[in-house]
N, C-alpha and C. Protein backbone atom coordinates (compact mmCIF):
# COMPACT_ATOMS: atom_id res chain seq x y z
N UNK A 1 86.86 108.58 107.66
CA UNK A 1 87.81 109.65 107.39
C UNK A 1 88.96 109.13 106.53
N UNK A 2 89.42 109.77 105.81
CA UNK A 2 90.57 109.31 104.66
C UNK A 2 91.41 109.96 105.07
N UNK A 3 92.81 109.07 105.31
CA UNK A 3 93.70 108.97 105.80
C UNK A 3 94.64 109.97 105.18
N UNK A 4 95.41 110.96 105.84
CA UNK A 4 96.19 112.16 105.38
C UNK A 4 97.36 111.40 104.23
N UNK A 5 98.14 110.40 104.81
CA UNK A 5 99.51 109.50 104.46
C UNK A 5 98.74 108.04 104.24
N UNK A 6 99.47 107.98 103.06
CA UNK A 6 98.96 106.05 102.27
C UNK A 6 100.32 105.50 102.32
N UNK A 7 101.30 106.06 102.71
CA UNK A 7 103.08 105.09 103.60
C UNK A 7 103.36 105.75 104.84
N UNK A 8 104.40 104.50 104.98
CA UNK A 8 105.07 105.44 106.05
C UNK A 8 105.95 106.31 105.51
N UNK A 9 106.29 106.25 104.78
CA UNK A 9 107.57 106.87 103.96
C UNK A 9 106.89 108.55 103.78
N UNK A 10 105.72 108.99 103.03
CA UNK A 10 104.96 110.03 103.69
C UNK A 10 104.70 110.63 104.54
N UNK A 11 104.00 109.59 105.46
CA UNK A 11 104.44 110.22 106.74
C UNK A 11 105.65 110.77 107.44
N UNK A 12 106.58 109.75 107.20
CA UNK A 12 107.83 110.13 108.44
C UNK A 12 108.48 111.38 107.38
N UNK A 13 107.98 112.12 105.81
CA UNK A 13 108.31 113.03 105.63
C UNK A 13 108.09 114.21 106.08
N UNK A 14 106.99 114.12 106.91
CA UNK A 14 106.56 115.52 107.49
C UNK A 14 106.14 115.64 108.71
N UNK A 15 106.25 113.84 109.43
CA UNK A 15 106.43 114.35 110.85
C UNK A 15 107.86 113.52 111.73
N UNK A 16 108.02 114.36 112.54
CA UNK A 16 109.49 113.22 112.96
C UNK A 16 109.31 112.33 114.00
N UNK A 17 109.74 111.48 114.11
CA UNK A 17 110.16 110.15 114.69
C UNK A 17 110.64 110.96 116.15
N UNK A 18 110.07 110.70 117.65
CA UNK A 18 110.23 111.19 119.20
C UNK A 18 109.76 112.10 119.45
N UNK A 19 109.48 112.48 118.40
CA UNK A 19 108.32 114.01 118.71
C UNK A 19 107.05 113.73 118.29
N UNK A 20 107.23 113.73 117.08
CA UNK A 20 105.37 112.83 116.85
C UNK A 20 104.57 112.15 117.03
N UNK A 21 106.03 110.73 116.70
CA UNK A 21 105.51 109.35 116.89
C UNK A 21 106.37 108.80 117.15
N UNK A 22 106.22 107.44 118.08
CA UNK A 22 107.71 106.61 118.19
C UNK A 22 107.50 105.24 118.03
N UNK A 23 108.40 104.37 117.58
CA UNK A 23 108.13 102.76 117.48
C UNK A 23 108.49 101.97 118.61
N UNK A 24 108.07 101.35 119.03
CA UNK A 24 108.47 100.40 119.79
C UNK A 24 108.55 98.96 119.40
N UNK A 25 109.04 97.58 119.82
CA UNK A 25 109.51 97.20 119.24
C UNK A 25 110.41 95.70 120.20
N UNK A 26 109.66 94.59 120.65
CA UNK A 26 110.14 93.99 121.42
C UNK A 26 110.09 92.39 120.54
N UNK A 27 111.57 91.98 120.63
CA UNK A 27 111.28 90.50 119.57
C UNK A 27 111.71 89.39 120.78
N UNK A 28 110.69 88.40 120.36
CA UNK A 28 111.02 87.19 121.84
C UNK A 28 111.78 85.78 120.26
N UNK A 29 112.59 85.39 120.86
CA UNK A 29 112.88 84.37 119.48
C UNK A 29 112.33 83.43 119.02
N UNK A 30 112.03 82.79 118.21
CA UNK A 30 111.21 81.91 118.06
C UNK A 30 109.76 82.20 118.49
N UNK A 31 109.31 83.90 118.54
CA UNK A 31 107.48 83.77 118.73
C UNK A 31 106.97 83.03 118.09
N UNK A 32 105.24 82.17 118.10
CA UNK A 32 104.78 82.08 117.23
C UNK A 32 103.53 83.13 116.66
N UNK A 33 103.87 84.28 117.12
CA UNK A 33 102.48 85.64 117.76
C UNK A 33 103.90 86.40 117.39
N UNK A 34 103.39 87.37 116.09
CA UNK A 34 103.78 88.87 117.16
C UNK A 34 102.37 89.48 117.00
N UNK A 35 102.36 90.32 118.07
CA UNK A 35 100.79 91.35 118.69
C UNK A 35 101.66 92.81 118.11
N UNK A 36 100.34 93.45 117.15
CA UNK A 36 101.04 94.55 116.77
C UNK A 36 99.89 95.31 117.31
N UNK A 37 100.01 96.99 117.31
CA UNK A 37 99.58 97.94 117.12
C UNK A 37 99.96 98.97 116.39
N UNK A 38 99.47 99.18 115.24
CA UNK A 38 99.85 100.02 114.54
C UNK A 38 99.47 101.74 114.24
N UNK A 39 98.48 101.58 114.97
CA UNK A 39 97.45 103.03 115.64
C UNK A 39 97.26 103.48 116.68
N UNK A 40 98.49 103.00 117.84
CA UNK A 40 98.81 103.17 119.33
C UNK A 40 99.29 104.54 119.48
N UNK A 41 99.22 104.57 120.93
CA UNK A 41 99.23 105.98 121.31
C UNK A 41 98.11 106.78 121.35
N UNK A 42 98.58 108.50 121.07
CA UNK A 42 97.02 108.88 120.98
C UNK A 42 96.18 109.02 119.78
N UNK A 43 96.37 108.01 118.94
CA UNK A 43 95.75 107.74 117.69
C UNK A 43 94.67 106.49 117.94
N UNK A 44 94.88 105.38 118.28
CA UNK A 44 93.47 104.90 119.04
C UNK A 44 94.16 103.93 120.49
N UNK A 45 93.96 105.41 121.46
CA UNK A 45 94.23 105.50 122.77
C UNK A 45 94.23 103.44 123.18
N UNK A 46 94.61 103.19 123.82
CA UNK A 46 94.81 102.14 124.84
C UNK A 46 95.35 100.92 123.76
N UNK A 47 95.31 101.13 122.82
CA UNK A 47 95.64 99.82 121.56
C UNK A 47 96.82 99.19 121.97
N UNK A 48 98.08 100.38 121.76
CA UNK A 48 99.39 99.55 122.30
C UNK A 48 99.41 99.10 123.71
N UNK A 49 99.35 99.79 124.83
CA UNK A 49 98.62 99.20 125.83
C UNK A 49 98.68 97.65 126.18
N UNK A 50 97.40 97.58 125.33
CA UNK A 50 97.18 96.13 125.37
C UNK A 50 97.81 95.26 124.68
N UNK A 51 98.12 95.70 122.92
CA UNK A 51 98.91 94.76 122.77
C UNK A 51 100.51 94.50 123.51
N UNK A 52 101.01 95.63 124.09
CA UNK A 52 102.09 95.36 124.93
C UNK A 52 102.31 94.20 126.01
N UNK A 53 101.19 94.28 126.45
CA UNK A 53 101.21 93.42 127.79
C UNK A 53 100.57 92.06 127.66
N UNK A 54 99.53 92.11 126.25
CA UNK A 54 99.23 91.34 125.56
C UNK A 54 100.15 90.06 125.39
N UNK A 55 101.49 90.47 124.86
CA UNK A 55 102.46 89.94 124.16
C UNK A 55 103.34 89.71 125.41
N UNK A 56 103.40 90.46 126.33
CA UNK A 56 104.40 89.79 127.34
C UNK A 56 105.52 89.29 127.20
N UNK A 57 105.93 87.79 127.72
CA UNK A 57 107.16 87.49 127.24
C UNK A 57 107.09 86.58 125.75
N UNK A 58 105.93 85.84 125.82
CA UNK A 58 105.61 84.62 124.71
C UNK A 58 105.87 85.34 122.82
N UNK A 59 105.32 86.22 123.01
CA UNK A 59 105.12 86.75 121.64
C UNK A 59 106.15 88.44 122.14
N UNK A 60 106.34 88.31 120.09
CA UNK A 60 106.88 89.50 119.89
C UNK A 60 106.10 90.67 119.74
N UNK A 61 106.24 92.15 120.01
CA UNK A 61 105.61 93.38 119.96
C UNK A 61 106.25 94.09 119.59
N UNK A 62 104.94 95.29 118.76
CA UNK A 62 105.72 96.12 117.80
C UNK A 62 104.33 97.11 117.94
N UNK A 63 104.43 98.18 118.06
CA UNK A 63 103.64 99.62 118.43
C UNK A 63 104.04 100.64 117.54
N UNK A 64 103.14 101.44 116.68
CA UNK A 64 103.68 102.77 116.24
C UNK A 64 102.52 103.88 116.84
N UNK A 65 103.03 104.50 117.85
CA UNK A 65 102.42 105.31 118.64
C UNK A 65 102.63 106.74 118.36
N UNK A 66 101.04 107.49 117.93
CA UNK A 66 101.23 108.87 118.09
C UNK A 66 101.37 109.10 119.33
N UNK A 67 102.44 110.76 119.10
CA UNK A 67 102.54 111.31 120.52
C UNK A 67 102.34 112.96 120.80
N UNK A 68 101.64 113.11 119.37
CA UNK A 68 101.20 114.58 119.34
C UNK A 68 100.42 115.17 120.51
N UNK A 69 100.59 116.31 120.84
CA UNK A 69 99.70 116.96 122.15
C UNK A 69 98.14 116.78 121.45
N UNK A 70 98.10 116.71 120.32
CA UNK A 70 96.62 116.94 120.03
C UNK A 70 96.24 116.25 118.53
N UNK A 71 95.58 115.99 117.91
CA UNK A 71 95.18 115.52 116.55
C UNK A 71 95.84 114.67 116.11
N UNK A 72 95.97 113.25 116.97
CA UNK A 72 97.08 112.30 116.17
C UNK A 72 96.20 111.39 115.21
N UNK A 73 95.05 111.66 115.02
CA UNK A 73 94.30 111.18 113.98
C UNK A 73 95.18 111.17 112.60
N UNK A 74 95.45 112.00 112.47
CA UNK A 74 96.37 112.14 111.05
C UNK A 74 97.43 111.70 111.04
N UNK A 75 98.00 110.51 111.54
CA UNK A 75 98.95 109.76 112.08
C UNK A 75 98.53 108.24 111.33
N UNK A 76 97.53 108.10 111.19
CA UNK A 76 96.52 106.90 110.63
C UNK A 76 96.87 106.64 109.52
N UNK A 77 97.50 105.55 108.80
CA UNK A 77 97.82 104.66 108.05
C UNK A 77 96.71 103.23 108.39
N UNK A 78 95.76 103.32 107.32
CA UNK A 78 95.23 102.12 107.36
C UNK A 78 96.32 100.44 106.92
N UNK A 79 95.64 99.38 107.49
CA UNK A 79 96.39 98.43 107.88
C UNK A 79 96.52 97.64 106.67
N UNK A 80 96.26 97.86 105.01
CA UNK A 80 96.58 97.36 104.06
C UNK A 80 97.55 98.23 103.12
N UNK A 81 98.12 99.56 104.06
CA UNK A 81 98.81 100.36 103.12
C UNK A 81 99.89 100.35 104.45
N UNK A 82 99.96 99.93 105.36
CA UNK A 82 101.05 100.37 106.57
C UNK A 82 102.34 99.75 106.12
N UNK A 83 103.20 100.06 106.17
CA UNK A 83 104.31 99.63 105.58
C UNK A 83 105.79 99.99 106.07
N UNK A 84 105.41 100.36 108.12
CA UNK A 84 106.47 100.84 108.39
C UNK A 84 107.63 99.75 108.47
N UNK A 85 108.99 100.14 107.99
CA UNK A 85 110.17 98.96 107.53
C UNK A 85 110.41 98.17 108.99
N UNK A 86 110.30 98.64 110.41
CA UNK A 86 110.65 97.43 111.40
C UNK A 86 109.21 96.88 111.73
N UNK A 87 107.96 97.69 111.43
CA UNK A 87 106.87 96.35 111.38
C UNK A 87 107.06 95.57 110.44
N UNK A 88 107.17 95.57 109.33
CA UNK A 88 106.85 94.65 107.71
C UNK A 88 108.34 93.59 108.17
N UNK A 89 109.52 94.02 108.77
CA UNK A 89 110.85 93.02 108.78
C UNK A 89 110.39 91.83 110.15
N UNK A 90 109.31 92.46 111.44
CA UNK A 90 109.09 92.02 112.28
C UNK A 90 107.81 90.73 111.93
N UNK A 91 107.19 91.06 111.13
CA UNK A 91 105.64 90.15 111.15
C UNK A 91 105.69 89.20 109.99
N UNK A 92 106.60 89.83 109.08
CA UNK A 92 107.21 88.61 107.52
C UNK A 92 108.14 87.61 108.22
N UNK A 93 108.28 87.29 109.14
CA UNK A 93 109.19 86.37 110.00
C UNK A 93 108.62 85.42 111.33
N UNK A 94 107.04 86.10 111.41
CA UNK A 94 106.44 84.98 112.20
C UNK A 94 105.18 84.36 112.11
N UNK A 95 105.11 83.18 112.10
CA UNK A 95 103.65 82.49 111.72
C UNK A 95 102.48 83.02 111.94
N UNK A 96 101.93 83.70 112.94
CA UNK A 96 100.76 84.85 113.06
C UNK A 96 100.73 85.38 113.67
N UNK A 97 100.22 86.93 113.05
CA UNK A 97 100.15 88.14 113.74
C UNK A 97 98.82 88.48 114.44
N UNK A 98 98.84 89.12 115.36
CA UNK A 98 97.40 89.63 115.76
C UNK A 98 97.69 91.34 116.28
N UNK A 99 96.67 91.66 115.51
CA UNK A 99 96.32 92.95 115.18
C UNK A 99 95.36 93.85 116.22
N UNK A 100 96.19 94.43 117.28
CA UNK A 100 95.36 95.34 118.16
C UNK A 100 94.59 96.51 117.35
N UNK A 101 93.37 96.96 117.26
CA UNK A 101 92.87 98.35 116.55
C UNK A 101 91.59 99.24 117.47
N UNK A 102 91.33 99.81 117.25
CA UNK A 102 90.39 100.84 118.40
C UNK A 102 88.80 101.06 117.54
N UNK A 103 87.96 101.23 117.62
CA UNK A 103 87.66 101.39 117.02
C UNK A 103 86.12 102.82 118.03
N UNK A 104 86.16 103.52 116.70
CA UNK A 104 85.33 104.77 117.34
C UNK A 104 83.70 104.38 118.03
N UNK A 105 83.22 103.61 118.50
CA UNK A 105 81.97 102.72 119.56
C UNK A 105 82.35 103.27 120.57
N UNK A 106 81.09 103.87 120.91
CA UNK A 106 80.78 103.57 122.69
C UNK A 106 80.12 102.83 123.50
N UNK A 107 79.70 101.82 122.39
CA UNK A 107 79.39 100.43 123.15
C UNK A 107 80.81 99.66 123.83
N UNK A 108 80.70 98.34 124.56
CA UNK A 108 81.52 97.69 124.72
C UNK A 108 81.92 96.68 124.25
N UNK A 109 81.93 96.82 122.62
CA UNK A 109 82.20 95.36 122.10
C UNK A 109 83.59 95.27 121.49
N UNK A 110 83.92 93.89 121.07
CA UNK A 110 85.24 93.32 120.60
C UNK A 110 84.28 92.81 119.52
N UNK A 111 85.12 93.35 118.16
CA UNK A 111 84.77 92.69 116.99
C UNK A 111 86.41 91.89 116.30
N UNK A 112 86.29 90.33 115.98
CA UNK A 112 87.17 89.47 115.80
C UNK A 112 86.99 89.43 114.32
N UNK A 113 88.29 89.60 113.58
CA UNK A 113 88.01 89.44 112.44
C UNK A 113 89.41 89.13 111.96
N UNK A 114 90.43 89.10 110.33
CA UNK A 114 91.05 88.17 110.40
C UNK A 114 90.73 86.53 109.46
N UNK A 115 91.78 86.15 109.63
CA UNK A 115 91.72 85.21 108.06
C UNK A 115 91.92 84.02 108.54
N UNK A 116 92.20 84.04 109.62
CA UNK A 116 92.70 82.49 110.59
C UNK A 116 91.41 82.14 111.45
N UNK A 117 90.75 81.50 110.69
CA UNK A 117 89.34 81.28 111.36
C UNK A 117 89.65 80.35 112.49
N UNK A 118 90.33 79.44 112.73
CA UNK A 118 90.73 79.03 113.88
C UNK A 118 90.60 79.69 115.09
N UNK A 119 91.87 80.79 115.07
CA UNK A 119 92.15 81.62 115.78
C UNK A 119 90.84 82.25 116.25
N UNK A 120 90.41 82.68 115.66
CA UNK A 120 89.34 83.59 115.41
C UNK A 120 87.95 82.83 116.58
N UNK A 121 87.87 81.36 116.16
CA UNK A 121 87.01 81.04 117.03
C UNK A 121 86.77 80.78 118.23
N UNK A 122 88.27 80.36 118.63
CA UNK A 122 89.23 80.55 119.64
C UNK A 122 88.71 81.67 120.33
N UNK A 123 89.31 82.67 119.83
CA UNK A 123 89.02 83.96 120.86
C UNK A 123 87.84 84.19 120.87
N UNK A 124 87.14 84.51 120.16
CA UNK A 124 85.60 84.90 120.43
C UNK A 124 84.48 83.80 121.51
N UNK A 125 84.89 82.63 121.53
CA UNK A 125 84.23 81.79 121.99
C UNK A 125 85.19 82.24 123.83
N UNK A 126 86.10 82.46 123.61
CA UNK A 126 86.81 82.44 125.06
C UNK A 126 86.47 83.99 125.74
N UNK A 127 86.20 84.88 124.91
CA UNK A 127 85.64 86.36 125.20
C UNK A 127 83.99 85.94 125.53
N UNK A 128 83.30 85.44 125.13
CA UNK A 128 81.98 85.13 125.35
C UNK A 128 81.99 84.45 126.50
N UNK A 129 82.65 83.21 126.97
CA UNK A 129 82.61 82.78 127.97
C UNK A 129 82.67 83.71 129.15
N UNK A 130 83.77 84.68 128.95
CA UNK A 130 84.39 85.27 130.06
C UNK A 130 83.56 86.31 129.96
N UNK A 131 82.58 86.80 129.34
CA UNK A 131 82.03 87.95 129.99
C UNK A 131 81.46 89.15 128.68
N UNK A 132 82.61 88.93 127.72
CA UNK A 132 82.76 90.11 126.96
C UNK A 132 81.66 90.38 125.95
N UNK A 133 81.67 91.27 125.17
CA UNK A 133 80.32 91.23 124.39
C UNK A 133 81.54 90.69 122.60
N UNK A 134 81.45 90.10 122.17
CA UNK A 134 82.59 89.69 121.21
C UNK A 134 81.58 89.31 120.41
N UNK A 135 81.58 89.71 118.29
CA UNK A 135 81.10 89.36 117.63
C UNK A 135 81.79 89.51 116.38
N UNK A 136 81.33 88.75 115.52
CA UNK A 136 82.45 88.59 114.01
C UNK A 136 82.26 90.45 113.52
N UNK A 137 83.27 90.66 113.08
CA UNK A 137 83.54 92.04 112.34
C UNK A 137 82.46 91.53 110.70
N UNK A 138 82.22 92.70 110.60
CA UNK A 138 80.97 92.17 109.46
C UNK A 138 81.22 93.58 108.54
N UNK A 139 81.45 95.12 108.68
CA UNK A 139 81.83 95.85 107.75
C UNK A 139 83.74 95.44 107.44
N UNK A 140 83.45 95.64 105.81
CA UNK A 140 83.84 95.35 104.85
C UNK A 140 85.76 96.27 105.39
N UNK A 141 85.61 97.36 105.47
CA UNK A 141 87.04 97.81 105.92
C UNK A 141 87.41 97.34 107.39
N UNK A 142 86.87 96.91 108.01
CA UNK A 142 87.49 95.79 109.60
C UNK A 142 87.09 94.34 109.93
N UNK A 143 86.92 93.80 108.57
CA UNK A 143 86.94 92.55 108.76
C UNK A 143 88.36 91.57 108.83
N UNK A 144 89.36 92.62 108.28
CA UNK A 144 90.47 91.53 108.22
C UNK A 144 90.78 90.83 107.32
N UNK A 145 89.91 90.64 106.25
CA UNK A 145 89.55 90.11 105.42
C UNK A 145 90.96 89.51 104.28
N UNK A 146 91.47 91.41 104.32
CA UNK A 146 92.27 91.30 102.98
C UNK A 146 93.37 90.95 103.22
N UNK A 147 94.33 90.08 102.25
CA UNK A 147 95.74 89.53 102.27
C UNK A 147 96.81 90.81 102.96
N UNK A 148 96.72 91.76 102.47
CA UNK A 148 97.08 92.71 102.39
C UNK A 148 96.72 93.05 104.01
N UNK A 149 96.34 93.15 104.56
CA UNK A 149 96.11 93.43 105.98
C UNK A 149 97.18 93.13 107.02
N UNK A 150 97.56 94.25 107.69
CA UNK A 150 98.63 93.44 108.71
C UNK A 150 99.09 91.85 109.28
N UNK A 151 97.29 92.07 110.15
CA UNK A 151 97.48 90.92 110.57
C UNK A 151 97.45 89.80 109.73
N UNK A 152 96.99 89.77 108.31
CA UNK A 152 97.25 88.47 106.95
C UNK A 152 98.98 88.20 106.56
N UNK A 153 100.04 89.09 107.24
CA UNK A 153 101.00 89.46 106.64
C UNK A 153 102.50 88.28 107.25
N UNK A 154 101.57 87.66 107.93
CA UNK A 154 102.86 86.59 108.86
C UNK A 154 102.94 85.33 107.81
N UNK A 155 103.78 84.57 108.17
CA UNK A 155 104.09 83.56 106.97
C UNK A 155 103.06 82.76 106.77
N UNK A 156 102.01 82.38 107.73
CA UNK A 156 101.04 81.40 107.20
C UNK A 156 100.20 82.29 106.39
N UNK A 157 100.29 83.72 106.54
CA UNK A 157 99.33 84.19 105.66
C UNK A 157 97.67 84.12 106.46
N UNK A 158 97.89 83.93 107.45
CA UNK A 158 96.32 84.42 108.23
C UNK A 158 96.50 84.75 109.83
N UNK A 159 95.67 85.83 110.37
CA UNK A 159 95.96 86.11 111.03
C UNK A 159 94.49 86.16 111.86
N UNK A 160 95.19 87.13 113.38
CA UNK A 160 93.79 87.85 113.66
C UNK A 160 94.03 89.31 113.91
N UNK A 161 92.48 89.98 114.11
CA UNK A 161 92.33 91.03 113.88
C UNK A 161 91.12 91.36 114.85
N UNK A 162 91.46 92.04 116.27
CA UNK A 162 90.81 92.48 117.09
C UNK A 162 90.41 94.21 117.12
N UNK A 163 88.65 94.58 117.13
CA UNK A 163 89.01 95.95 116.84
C UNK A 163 88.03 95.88 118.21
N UNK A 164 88.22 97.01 119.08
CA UNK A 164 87.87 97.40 120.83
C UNK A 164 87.57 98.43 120.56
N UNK A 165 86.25 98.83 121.01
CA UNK A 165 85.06 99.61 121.00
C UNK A 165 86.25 100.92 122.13
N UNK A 166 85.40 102.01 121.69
CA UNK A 166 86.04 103.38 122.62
C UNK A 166 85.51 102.86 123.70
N UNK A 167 84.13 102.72 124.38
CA UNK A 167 83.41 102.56 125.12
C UNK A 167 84.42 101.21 126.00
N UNK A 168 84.55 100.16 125.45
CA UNK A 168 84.98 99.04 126.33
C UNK A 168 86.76 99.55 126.49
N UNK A 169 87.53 100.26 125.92
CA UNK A 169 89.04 100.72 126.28
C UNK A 169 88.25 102.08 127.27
N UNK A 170 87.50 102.40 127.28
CA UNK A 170 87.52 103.55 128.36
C UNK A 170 87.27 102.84 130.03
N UNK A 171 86.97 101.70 129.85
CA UNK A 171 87.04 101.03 130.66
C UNK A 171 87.98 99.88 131.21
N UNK A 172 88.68 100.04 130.55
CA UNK A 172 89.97 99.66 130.93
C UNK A 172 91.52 100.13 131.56
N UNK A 173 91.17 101.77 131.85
CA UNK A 173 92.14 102.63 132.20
C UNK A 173 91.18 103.49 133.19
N UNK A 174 91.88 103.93 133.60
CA UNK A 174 91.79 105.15 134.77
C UNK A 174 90.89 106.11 133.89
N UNK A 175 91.66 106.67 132.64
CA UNK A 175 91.31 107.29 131.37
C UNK A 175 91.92 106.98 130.20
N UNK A 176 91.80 107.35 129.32
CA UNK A 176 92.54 107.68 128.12
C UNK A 176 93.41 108.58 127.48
N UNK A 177 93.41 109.32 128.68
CA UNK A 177 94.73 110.30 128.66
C UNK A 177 95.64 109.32 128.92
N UNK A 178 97.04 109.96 128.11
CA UNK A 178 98.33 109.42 128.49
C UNK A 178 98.91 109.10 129.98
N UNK A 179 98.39 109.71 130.73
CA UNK A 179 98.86 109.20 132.02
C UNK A 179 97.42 108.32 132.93
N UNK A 180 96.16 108.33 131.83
CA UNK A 180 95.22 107.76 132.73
C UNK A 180 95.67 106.46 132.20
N UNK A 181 96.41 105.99 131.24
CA UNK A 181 96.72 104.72 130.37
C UNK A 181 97.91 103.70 131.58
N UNK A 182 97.94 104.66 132.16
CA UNK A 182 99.42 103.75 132.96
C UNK A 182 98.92 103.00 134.11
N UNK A 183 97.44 103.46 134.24
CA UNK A 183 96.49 102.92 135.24
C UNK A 183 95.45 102.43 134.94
N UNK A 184 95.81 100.42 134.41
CA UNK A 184 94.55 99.73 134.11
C UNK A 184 93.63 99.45 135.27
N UNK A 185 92.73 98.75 135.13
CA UNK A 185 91.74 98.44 135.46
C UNK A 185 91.37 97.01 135.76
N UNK A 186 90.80 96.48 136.72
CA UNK A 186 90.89 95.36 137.15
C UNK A 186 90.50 94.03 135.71
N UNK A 187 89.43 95.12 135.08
CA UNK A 187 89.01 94.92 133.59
C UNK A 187 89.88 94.69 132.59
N UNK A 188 90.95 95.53 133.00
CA UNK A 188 91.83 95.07 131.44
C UNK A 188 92.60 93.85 132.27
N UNK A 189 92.84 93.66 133.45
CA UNK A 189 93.62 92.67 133.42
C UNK A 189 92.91 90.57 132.96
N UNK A 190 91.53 91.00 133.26
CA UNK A 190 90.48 90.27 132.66
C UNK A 190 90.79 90.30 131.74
N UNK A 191 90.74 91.12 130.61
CA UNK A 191 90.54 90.64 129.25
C UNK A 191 91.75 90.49 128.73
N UNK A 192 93.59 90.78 129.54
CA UNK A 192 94.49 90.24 129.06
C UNK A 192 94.36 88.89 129.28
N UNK A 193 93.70 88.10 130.49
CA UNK A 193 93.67 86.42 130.78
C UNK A 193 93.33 86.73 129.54
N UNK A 194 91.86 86.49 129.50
CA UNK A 194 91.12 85.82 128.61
C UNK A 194 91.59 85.55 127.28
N UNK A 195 92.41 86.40 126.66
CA UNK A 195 93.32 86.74 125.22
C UNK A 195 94.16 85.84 125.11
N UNK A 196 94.81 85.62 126.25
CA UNK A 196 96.38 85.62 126.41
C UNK A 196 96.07 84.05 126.57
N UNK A 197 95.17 83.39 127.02
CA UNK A 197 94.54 82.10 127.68
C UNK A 197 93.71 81.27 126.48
N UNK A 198 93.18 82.30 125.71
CA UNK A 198 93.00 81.68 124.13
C UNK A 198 93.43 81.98 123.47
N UNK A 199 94.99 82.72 122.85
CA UNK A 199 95.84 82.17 121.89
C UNK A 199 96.47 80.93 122.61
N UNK A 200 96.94 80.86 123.56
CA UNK A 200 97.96 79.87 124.04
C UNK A 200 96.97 78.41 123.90
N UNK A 201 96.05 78.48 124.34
CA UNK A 201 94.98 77.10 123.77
C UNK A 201 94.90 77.30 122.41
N UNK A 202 94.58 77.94 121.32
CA UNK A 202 94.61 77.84 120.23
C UNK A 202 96.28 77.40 119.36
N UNK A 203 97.31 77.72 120.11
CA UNK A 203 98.41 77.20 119.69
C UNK A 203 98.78 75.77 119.89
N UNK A 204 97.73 75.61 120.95
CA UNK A 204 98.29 74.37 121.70
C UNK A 204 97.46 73.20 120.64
N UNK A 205 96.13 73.93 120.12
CA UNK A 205 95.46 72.81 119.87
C UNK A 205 95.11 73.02 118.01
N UNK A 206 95.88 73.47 117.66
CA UNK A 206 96.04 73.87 115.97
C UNK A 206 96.63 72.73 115.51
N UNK A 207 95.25 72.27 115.04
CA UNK A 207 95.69 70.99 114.04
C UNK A 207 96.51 71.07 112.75
């Protein structure tokens, strides 16, 4: 689907900021992570979510969440044209970003993709261990690939880029309604270890 708005600056012309959509926005000093979501809310349900709690105290977080009663699809700014001014001031200021995204599957997989192959092997190898079904992103618009991509956008210039199947976030909440979201699942707290347990080994052990 092609995206209604190619800025934010478009967007926030025709929809408003607490009614539509809202930012959120938590900086820890010296992160070496910020965890974004940039399609949170009910645009791809459970994204911020996770990167919220994701990020915890260690890393910084930053969410732009639809909050429309209905169709926040059109809220969607793909992640090489996103350009909202407190994400772009938040992620140009820390060594790597990682990129929460949803993606429309009703299987249960995590596709890892992203420019920081490190990182990258890191998590996928620590999602496999633990259970998950995790495999390299291989189409061309969610690989992560491009400079231009959120998560490419932190000062080293590589990042990662996690996209979560509908199927495996429906299993991580009560539901995917806004109030089934406030009630994870023994599951998501699994796959926050597992995340949260291989960046922190991958920081630890980045040659």
């Amino acid at each position: 689907m092609v995206d209604l708005y190619s800025s934010y600056k478009d967007l926030a012309a025709s929809q408003k900021e607490g009614r539509d959509f809202r930012v959120s926005l938590r900086r820890v000093l010296n992160a070496p992570i910020a965890v974004v979501a940039p399609h949170g809310g009910g645009i791809e349900p459970g994204t911020s979510e996770i990167a919220d709690e994701l990020a915890d105290r260690d890393f910084s977080y930053y969410a732009f969440e639809g909050l429309k009663p209905s169709n926040n699809r059109l809220l969607h700014i793909s992640s090489t044209e996103f350009d909202e001014p407190r994400c772009i001031e938040l992620i140009t200021t820390v060594p790597a970003v990682v990129a929460v995204h949803g993606r429309n599957d009703g299987g249960s997989a995590i596709w890892v993709g992203g420019l920081d192959e490190f990182m990258k092997e890191h998590v996928h190898q620590a999602l496999t261990r633990a259970g998950f079904d995790s495999g390299w992103a291989t189409n061309p618009r969610l690989m992560g690939s491009n400079p231009r991509n959120l998560c490419n956008r932190g000062t080293s210039g590589a990042g990662l880029q996690l996209e979560i199947s509908l199927g495996l976030r429906a299993k991580l909440f009560v539901s995917l309604e806004t109030a089934g979201r406030r009630n994870p699942t023994a599951l998501f707290r699994e796959l926050i270890g597992t995340l949260r347990g291989a960046l922190l080994d991958a920081l630890r052990s980045d040659p």
